[in-house]
Structure formats: structure tokens, C-alpha cells
Protein backbone atom coordinates (compact mmCIF):
# COMPACT_ATOMS: atom_id res chain seq x y z
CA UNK A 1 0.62 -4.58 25.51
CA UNK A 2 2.48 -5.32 22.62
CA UNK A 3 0.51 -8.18 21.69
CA UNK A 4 -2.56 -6.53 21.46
CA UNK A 5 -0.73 -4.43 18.99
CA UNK A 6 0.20 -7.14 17.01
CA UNK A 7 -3.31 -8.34 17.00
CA UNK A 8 -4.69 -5.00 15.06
CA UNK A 9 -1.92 -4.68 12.81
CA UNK A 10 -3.31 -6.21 9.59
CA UNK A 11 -0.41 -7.85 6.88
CA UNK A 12 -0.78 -6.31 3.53
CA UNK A 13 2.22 -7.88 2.28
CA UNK A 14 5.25 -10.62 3.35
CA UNK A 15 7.49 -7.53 2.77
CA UNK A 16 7.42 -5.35 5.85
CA UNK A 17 8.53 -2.09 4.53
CA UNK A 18 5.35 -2.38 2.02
CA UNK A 19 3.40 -3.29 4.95
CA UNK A 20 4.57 -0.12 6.65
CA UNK A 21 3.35 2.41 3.24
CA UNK A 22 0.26 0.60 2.94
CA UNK A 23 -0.81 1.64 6.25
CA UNK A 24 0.82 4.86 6.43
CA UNK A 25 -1.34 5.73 3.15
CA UNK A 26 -4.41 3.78 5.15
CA UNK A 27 -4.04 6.47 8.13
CA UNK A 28 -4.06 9.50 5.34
CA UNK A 29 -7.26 8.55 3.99
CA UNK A 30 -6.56 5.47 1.20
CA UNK A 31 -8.19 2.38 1.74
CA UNK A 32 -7.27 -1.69 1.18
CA UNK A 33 -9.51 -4.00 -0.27
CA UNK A 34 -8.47 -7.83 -0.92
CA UNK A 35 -8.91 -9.02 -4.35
CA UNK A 36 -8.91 -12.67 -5.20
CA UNK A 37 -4.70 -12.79 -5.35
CA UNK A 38 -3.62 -9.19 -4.57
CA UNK A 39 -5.27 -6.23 -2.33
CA UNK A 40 -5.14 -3.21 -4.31
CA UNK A 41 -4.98 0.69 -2.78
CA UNK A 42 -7.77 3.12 -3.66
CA UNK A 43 -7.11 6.51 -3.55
CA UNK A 44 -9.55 9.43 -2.23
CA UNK A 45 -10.21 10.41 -5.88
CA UNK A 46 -10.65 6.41 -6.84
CA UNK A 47 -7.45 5.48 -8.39
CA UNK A 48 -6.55 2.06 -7.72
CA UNK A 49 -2.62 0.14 -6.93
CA UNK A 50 -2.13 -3.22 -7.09
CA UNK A 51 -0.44 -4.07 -3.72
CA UNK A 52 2.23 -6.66 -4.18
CA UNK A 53 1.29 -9.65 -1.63
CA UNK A 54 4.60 -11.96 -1.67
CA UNK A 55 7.02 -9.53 -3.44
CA UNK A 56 10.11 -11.71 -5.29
CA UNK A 57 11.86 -8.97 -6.89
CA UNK A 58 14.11 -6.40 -4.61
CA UNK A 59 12.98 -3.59 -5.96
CA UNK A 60 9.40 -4.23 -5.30
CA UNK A 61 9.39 -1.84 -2.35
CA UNK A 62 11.13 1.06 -4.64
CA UNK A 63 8.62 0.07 -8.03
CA UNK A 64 5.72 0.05 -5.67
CA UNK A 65 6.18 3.56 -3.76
CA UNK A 66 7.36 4.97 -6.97
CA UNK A 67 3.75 3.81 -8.36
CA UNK A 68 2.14 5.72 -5.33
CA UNK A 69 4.24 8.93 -5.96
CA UNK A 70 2.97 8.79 -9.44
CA UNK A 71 -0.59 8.90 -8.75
CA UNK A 72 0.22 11.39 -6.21
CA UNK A 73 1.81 13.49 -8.42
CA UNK A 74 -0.75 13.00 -11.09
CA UNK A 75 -3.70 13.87 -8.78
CA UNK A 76 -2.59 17.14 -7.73
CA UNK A 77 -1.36 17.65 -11.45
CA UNK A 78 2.14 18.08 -11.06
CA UNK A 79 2.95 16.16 -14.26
């Protein structure tokens, strides 16, 4: 059973907790698209994140959900 989880479960990322918030955001209407060295997150309204692939830095995870709560921000113009 578990295997055919594994099967569906698509790697955005060689970090896992990025891999978890990309598809969390997937499921709530965002979608992935591969580009030629990163994929990249589109919003609903078009917006677009660069999603790091092989993340070096350890504060990837924290710069990249920060990004996300940004746009999110910006979008239902809290800023």
C-alpha cells in the first residue's frame, strides 16, 4: 500500500519539508510546472515562485515559505 503511495508522490525538491509546502499549496489550488533548472509555483491569480530544486543553504525552507506568505499576503492586500 505504501508503495503505491510512493509511486504518486511527485519530488519537487531534495529537501523534504519543501516537498511537503509545494504540495500542500498543489492541493489548495497552485500548480508546478518544471522549468529547464527549477519548477516554479503559480498562483490562482498567476504569480509565479521559483521552487528551490537542490536547496544548499539552511534557511532555504524558511526564505522559501516566507516568499509564499508574501504573495499571500500581497494577493489578499494585506500589505
Amino acid at each position: 500500500m505504501l508503495d503505491a503511495l510512493y509511486l504518486f508522490m511527485k519530488k519537487y525538491s531534495s529537501d523534504k519539508d519543501i516537498n511537503k509546502l509545494v504540495t500542500r499549496m498543489c492541493k489548495i489550488g497552485w500548480r508546478f510546472i518544471n522549468r529547464k533548472k527549477h519548477g516554479a509555483l503559480i498562483t490562482p491569480n498567476g504569480k509565479k515562485i521559483t521552487v528551490p530544486s537542490s536547496p544548499s543553504d539552511r534557511r532555504a525552507f524558511k526564505n522559501f515559505s516566507n516568499d509564499i506568505q508574501t504573495i499571500i499576503c500581497r494577493e489578499r492586500n494585506y500589505v
